[in-house]
C-alpha atoms as a PDB file:
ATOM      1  CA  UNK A   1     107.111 -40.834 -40.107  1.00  0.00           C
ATOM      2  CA  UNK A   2     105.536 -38.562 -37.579  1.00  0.00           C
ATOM      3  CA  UNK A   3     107.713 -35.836 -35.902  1.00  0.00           C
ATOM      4  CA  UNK A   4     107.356 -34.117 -32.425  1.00  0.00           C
ATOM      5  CA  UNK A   5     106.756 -30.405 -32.290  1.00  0.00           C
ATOM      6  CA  UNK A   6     107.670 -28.190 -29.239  1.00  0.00           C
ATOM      7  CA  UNK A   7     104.887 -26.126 -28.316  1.00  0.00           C
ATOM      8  CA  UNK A   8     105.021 -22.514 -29.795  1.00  0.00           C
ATOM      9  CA  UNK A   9     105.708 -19.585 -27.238  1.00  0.00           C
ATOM     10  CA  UNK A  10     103.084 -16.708 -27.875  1.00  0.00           C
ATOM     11  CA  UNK A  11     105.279 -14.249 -29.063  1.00  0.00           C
ATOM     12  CA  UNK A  12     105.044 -10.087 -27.490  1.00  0.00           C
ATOM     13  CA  UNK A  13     105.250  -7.379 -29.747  1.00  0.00           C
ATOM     14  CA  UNK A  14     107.915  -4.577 -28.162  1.00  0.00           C
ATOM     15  CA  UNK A  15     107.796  -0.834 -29.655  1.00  0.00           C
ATOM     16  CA  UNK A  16     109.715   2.210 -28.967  1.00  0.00           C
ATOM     17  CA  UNK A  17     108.005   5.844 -29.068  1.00  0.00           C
ATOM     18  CA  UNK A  18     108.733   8.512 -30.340  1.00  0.00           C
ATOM     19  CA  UNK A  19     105.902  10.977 -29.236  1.00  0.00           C
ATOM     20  CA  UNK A  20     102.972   9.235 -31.446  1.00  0.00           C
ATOM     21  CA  UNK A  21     105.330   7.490 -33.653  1.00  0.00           C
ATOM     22  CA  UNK A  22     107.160   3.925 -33.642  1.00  0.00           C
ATOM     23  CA  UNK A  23     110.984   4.393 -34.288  1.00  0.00           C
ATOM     24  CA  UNK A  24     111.527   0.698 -33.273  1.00  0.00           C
ATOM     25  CA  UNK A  25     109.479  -2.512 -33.230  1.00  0.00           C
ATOM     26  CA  UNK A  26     110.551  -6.101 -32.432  1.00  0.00           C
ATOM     27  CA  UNK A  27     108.300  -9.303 -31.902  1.00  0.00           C
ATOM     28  CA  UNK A  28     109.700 -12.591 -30.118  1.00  0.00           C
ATOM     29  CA  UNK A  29     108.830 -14.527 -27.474  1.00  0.00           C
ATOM     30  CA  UNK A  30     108.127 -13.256 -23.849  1.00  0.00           C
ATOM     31  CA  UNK A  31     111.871 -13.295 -22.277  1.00  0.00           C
ATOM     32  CA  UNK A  32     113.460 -12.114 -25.160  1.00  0.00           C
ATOM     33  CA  UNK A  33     111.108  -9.534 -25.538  1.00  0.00           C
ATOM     34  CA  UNK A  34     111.708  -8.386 -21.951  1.00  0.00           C
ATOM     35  CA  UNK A  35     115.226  -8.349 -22.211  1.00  0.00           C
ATOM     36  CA  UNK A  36     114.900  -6.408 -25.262  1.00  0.00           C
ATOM     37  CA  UNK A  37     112.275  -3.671 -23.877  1.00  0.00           C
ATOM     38  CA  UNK A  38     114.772  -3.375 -20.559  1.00  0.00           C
ATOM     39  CA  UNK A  39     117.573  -2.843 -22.917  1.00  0.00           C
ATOM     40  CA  UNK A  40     115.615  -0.432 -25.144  1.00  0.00           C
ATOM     41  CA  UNK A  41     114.500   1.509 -22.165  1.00  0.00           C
ATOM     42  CA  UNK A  42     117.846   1.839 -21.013  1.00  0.00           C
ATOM     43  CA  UNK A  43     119.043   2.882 -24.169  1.00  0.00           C
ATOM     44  CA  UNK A  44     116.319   5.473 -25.039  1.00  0.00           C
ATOM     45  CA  UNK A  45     115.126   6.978 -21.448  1.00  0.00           C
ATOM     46  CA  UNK A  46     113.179   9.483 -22.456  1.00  0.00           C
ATOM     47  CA  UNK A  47     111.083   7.361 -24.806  1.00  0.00           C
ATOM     48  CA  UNK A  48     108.088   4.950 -23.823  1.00  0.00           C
ATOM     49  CA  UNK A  49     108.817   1.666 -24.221  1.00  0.00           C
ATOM     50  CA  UNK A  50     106.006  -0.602 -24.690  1.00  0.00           C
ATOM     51  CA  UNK A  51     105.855  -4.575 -24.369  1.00  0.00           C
ATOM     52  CA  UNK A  52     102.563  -5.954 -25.186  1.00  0.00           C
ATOM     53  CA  UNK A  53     101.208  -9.722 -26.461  1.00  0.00           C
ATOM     54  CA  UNK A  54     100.601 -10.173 -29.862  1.00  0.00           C
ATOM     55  CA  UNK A  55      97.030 -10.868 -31.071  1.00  0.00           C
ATOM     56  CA  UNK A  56      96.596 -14.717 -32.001  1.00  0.00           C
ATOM     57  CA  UNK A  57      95.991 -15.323 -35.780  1.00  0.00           C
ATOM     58  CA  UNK A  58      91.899 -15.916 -35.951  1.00  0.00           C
ATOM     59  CA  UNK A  59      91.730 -19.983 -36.162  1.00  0.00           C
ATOM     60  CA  UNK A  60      88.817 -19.267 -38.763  1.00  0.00           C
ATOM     61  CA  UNK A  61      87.627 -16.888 -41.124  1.00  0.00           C
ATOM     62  CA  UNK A  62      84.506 -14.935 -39.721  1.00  0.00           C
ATOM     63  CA  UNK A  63      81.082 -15.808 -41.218  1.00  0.00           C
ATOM     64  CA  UNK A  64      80.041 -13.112 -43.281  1.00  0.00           C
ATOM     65  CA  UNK A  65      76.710 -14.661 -44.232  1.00  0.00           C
ATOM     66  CA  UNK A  66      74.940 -14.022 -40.910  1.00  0.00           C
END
């Protein structure tokens, strides 16, 4: 039995800062991670809100015999 997958969203990584320092972080895909960094910005003002895309998982180990 073979059953159909829906494609995966790439998922965004949101943060809130705190001067250098991340008070909040939240990963999901890209519209709930927009509504999330609107609603954090509105939230925190003064703070920088940041909304960036995750880094893919490496498909393969790298070769450390070169």
């Amino acid at each position: 039995m073979t059953t159909a997958t829906a494609p995966v969203a790439p998922l965004r990584i949101v943060r809130v800062w705190f001067g250098p320092h991340i008070i909040a972080e939240y990963r999901a895909e890209a519209g709930l991670a927009g509504r999330y960094a609107a609603a954090m910005a509105r939230r925190f003002p003064s703070l920088n809100v940041t909304n960036q895309p995750t880094n893919p998982p490496l498909a393969q180990a790298p070769d450390s015999a070169s």
